[in-house]
PDB file of N, CA and C in Angstrom:
ATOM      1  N   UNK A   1       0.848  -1.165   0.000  1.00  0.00           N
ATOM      2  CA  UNK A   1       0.000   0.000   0.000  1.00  0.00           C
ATOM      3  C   UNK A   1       0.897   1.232   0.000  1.00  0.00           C
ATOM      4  N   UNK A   2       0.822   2.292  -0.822  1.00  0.00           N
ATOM      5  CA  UNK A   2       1.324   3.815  -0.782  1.00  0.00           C
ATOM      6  C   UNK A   2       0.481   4.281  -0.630  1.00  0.00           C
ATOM      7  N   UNK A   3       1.249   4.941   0.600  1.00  0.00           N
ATOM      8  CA  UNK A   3       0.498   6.554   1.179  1.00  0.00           C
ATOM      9  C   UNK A   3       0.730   7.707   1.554  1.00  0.00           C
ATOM     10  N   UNK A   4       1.472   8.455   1.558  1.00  0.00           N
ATOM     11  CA  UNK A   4       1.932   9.545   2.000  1.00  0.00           C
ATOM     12  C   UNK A   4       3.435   9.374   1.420  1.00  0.00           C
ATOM     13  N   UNK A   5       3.656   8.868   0.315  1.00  0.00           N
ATOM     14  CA  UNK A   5       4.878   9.073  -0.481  1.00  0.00           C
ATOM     15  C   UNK A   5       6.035   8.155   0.626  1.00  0.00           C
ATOM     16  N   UNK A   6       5.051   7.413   1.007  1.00  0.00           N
ATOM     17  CA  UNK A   6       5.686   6.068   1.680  1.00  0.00           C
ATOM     18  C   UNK A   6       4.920   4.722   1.662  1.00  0.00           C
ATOM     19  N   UNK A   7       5.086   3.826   2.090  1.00  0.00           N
ATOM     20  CA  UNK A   7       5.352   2.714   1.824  1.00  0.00           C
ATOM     21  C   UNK A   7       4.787   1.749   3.025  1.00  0.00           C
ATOM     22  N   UNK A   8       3.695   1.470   3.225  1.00  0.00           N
ATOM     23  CA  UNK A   8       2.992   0.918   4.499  1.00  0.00           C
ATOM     24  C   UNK A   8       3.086  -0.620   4.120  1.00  0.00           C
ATOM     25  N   UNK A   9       3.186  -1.104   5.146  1.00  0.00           N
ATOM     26  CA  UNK A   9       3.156  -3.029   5.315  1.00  0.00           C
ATOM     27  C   UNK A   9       1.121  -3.406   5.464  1.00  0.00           C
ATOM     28  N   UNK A  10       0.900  -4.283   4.431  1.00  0.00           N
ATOM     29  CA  UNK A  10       0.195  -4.822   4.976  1.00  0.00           C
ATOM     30  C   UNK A  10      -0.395  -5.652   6.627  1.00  0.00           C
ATOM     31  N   UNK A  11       0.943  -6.263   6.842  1.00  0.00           N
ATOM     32  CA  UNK A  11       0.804  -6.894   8.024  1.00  0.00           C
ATOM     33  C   UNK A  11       1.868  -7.001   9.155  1.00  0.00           C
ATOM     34  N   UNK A  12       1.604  -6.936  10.181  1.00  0.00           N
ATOM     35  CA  UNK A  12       2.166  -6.121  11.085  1.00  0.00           C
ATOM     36  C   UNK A  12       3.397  -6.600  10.992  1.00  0.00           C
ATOM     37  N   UNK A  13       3.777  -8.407  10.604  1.00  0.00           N
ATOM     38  CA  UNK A  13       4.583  -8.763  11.182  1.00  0.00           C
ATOM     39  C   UNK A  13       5.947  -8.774  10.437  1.00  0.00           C
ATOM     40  N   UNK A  14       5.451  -8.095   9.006  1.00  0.00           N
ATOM     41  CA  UNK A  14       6.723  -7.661   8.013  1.00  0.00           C
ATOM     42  C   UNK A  14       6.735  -6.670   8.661  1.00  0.00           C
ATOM     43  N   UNK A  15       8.432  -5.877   8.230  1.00  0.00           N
ATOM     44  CA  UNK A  15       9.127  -4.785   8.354  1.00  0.00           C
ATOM     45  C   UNK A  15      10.544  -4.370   7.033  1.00  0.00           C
ATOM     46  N   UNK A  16      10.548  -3.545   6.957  1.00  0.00           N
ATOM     47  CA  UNK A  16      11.302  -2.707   6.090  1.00  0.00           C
ATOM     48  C   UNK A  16      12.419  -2.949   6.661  1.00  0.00           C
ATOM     49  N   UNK A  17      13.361  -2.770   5.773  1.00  0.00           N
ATOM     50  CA  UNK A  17      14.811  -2.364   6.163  1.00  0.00           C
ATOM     51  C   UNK A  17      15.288  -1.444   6.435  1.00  0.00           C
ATOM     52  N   UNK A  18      16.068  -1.084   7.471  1.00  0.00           N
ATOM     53  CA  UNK A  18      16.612  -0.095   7.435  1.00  0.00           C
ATOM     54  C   UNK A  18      17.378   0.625   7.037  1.00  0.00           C
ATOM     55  N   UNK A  19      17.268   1.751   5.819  1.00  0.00           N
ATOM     56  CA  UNK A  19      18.811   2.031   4.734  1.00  0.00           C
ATOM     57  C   UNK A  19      19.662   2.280   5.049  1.00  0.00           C
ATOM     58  N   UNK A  20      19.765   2.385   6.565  1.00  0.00           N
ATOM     59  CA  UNK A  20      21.530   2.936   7.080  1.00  0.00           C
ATOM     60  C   UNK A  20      21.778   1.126   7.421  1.00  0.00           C
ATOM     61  N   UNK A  21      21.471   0.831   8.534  1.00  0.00           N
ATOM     62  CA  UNK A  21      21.729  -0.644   8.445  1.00  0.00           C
ATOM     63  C   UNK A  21      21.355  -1.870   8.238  1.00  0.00           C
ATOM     64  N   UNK A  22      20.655  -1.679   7.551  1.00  0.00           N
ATOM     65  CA  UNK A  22      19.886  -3.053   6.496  1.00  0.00           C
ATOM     66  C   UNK A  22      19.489  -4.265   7.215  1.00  0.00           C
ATOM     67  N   UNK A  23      19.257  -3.316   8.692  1.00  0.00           N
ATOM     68  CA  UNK A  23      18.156  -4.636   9.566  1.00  0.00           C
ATOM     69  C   UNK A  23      16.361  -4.222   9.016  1.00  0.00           C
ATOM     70  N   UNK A  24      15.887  -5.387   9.517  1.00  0.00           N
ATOM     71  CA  UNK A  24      14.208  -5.078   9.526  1.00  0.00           C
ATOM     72  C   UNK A  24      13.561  -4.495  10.588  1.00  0.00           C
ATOM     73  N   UNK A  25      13.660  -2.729  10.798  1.00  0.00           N
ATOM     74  CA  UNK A  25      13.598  -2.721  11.739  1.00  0.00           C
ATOM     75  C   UNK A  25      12.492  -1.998  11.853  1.00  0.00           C
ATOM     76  N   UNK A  26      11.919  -0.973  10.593  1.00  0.00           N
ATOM     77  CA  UNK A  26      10.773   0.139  10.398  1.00  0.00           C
ATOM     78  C   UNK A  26       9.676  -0.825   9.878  1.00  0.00           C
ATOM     79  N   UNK A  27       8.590  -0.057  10.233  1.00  0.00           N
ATOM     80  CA  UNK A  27       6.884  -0.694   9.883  1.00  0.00           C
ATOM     81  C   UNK A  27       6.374   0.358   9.023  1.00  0.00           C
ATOM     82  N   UNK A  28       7.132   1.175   8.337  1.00  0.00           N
ATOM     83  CA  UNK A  28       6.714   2.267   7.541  1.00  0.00           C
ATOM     84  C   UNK A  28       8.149   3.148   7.166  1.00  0.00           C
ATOM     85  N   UNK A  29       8.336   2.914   5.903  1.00  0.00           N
ATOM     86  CA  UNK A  29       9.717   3.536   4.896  1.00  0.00           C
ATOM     87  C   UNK A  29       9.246   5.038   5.090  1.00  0.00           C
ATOM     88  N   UNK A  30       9.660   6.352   5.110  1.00  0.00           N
ATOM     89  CA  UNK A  30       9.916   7.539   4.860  1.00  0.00           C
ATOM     90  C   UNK A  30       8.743   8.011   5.797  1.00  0.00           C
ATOM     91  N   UNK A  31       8.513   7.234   7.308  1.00  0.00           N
ATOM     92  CA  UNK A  31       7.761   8.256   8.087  1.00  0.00           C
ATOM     93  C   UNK A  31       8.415   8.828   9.334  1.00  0.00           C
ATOM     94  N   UNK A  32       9.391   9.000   9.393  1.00  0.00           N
ATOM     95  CA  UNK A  32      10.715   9.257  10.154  1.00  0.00           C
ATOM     96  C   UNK A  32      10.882   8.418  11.192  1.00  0.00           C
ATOM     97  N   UNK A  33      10.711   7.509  10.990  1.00  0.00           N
ATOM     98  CA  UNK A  33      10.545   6.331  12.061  1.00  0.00           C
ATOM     99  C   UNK A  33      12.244   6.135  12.600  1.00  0.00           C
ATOM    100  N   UNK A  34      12.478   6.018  13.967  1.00  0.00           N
ATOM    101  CA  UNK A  34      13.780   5.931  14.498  1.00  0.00           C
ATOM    102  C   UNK A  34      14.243   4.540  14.456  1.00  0.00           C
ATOM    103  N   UNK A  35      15.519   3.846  13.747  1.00  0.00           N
ATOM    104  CA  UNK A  35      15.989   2.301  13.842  1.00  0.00           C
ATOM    105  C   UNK A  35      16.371   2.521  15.209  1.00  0.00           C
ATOM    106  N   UNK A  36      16.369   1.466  15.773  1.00  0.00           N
ATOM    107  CA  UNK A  36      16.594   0.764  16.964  1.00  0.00           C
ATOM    108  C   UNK A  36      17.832   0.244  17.507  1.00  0.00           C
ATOM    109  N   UNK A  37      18.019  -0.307  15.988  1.00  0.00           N
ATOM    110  CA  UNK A  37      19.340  -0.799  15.960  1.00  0.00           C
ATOM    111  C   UNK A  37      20.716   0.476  15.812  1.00  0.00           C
ATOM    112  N   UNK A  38      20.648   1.091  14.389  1.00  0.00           N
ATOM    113  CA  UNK A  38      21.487   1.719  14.561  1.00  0.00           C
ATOM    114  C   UNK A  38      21.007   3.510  14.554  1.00  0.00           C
ATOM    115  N   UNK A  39      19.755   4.327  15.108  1.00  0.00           N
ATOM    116  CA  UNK A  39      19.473   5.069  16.037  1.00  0.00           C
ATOM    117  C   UNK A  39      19.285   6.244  14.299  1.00  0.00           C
ATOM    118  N   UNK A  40      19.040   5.618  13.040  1.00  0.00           N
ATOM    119  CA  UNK A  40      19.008   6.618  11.740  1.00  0.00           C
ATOM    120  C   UNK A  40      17.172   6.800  11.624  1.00  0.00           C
ATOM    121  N   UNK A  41      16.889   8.271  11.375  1.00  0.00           N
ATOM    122  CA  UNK A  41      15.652   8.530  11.400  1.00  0.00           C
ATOM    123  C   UNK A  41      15.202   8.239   9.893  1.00  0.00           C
ATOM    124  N   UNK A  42      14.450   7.669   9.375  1.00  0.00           N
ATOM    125  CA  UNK A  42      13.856   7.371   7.921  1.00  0.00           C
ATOM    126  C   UNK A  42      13.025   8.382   7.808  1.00  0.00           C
ATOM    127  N   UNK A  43      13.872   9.601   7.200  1.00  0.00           N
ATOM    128  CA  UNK A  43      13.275  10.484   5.481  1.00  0.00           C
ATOM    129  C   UNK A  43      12.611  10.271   4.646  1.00  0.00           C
ATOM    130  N   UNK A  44      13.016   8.939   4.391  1.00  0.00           N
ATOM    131  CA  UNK A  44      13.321   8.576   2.422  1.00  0.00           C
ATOM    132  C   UNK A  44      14.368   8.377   1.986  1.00  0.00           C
ATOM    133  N   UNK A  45      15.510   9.099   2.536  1.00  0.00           N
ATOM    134  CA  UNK A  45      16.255   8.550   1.814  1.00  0.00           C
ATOM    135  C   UNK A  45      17.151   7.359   1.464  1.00  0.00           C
ATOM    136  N   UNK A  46      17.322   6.968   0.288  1.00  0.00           N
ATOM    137  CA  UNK A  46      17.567   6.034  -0.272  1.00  0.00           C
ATOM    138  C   UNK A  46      18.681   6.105  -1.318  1.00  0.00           C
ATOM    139  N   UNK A  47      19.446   4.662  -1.698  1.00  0.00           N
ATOM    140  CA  UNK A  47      20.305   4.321  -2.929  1.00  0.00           C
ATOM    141  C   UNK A  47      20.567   5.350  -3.839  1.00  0.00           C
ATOM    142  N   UNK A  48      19.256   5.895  -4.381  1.00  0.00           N
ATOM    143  CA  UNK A  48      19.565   6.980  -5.398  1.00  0.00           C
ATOM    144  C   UNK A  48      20.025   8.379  -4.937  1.00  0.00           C
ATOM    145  N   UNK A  49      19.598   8.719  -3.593  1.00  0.00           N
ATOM    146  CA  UNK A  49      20.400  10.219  -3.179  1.00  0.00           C
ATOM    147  C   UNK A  49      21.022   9.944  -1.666  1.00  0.00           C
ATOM    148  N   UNK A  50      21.870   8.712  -1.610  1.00  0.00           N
ATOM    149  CA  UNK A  50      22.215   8.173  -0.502  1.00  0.00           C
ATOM    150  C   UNK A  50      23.379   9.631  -0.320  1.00  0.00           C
ATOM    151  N   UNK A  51      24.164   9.886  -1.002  1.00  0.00           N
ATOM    152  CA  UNK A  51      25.447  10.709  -1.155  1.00  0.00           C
ATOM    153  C   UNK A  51      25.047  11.929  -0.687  1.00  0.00           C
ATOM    154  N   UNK A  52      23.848  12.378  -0.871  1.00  0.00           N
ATOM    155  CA  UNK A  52      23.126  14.208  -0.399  1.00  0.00           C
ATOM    156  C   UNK A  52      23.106  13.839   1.047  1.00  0.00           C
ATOM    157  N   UNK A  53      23.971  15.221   1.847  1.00  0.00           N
ATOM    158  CA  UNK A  53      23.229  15.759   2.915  1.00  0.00           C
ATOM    159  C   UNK A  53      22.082  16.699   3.186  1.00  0.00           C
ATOM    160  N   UNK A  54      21.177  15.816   3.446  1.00  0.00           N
ATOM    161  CA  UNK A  54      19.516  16.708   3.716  1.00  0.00           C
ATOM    162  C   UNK A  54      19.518  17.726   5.037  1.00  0.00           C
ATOM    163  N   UNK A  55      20.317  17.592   5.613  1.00  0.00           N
ATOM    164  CA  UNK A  55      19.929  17.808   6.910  1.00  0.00           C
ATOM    165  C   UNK A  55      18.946  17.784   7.646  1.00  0.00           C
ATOM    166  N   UNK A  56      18.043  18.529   8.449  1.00  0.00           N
ATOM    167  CA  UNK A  56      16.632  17.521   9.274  1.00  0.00           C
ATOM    168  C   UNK A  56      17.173  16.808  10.101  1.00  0.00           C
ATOM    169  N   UNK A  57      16.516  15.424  10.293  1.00  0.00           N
ATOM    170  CA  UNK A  57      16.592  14.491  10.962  1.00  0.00           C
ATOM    171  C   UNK A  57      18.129  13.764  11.327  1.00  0.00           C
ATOM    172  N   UNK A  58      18.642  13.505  10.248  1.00  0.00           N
ATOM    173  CA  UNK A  58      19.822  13.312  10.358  1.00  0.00           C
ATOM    174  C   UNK A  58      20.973  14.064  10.571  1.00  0.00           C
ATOM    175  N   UNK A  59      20.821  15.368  10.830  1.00  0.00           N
ATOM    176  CA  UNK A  59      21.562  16.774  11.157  1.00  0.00           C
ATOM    177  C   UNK A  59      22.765  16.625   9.444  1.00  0.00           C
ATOM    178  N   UNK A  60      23.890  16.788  10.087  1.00  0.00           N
ATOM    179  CA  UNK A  60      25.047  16.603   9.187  1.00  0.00           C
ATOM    180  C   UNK A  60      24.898  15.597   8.030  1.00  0.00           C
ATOM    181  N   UNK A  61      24.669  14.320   8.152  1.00  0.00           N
ATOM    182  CA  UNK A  61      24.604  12.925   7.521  1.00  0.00           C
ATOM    183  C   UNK A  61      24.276  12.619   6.428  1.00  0.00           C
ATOM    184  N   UNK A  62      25.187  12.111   5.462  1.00  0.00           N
ATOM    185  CA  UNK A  62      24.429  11.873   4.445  1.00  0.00           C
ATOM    186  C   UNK A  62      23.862  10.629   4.858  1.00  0.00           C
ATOM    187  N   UNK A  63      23.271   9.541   3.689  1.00  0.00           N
ATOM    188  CA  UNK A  63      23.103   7.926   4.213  1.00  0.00           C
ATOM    189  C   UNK A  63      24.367   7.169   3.873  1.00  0.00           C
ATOM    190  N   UNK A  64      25.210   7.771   3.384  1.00  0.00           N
ATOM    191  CA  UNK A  64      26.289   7.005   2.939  1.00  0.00           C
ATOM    192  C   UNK A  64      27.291   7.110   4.269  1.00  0.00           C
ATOM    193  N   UNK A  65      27.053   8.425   4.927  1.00  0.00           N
ATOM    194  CA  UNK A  65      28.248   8.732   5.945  1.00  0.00           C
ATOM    195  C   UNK A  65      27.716   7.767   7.265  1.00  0.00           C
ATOM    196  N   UNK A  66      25.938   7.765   6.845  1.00  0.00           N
ATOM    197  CA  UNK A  66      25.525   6.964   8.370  1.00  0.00           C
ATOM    198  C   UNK A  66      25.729   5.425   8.290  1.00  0.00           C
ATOM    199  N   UNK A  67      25.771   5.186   7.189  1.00  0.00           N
ATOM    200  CA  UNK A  67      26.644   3.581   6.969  1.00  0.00           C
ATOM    201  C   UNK A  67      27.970   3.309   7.495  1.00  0.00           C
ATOM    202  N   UNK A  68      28.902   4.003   7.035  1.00  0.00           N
ATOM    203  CA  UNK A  68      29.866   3.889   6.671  1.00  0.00           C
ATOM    204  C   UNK A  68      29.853   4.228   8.636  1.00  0.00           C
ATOM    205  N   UNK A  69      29.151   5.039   8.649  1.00  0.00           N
ATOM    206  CA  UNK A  69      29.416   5.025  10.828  1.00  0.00           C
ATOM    207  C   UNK A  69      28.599   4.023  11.380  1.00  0.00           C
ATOM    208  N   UNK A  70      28.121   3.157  10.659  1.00  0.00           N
ATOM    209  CA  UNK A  70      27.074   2.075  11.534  1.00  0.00           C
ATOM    210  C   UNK A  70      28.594   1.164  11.265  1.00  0.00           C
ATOM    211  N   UNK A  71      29.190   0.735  10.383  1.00  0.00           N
ATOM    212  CA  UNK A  71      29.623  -0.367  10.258  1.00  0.00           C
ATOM    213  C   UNK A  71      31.114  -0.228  10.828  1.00  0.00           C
ATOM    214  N   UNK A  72      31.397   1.353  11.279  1.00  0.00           N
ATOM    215  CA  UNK A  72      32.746   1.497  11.927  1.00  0.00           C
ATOM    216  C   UNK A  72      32.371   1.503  12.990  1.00  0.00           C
ATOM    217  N   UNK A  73      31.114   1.503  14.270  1.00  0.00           N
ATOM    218  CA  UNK A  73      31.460   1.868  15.501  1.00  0.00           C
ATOM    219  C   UNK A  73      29.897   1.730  16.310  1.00  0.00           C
ATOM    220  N   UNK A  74      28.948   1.227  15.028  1.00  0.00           N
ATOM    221  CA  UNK A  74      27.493   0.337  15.669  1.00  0.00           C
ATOM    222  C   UNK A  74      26.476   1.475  15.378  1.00  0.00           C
ATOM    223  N   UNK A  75      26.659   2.684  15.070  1.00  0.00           N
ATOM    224  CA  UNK A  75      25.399   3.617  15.420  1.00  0.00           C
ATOM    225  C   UNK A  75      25.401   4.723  13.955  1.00  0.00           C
ATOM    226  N   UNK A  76      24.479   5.223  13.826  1.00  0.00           N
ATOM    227  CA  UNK A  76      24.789   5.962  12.494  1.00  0.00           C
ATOM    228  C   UNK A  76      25.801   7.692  12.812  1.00  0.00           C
ATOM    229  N   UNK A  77      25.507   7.708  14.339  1.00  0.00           N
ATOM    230  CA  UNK A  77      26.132   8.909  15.110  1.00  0.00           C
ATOM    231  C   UNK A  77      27.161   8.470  16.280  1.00  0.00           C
ATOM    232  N   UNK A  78      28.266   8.756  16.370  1.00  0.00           N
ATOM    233  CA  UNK A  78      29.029   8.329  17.991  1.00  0.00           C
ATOM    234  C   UNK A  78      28.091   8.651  19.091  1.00  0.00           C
ATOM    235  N   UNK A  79      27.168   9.741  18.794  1.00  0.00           N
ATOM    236  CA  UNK A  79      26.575  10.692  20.482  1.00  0.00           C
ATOM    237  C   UNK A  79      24.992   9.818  20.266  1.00  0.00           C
ATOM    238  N   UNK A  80      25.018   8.905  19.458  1.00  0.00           N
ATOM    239  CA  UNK A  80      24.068   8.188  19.672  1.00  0.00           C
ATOM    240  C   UNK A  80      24.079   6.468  20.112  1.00  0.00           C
ATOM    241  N   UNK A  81      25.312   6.227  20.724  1.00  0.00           N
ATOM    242  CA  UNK A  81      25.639   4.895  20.818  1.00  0.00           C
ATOM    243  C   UNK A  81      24.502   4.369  22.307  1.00  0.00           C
ATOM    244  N   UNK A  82      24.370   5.067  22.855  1.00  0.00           N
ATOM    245  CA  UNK A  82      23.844   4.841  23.879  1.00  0.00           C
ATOM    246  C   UNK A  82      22.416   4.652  23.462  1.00  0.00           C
ATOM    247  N   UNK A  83      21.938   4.590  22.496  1.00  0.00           N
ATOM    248  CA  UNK A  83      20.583   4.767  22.104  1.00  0.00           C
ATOM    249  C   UNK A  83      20.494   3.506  21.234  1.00  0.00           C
ATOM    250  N   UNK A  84      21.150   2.758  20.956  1.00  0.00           N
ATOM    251  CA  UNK A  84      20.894   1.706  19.854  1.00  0.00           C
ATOM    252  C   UNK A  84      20.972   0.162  20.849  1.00  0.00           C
ATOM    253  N   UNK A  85      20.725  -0.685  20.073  1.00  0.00           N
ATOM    254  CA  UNK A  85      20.738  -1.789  20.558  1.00  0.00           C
ATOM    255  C   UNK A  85      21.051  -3.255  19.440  1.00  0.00           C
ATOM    256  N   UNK A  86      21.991  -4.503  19.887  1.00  0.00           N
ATOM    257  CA  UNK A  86      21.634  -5.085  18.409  1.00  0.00           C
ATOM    258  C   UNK A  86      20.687  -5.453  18.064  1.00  0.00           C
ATOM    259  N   UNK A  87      21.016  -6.147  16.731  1.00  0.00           N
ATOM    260  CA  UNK A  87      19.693  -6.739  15.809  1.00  0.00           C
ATOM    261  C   UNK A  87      19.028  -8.066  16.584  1.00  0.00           C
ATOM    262  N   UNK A  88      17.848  -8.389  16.605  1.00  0.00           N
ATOM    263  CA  UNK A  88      17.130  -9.247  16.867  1.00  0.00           C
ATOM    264  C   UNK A  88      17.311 -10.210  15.898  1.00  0.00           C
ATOM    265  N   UNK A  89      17.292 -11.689  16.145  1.00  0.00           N
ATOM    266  CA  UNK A  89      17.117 -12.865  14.885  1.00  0.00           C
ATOM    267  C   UNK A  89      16.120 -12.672  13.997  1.00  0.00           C
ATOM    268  N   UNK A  90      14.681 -12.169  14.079  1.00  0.00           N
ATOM    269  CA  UNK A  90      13.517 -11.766  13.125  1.00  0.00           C
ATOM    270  C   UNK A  90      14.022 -10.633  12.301  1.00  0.00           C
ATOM    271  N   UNK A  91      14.955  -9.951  12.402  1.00  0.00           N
ATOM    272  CA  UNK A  91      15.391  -8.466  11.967  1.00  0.00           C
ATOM    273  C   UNK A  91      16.506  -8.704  10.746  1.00  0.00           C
ATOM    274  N   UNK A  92      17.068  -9.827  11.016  1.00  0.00           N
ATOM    275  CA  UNK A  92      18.419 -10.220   9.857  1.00  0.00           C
ATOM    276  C   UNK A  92      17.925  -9.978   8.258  1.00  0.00           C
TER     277      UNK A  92
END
């Protein structure tokens, strides 16, 4: 289902990925929903303007810089390490 220039799950028990760290962690793509895992707010953005910094939600960040900081040090921000948690086995 599209709705609001996002991307709703039929059923509860799917979930989206998350584009900074590619767990299943959102129930709705581009409603600024906070990952859990690695603490990145979902915009929208995605693959095709991963490289732009939007600023908003992600202050500084592009999605490429919040990768590239999930996979050096767990979180898409250092001042957000305290806020994340790992991935769950349903989430892989």
């Amino acid at each position: 289902m599209v709705e609001n220039n996002s991307v709703q799950l039929e059923s509860a028990e799917q979930l989206h990925r998350c584009p900074c760290c590619g767990y299943k962690t959102l129930s709705v793509r581009g409603w600024f929903e906070i990952c859990e895992v690695c603490f990145w707010e979902d915009d929208g953005q995605d693959d095709h303007d991963a490289d732009v910094v939007r600023g908003g939600p992600n202050y500084e960040l592009s999605l490429t810089q919040g990768r590239a900081n999930y996979k050096a040090f767990g979180a898409s921000r250092k001042q957000d390490l305290e806020h994340v948690r790992p991935p769950l086995p349903e989430e892989m």
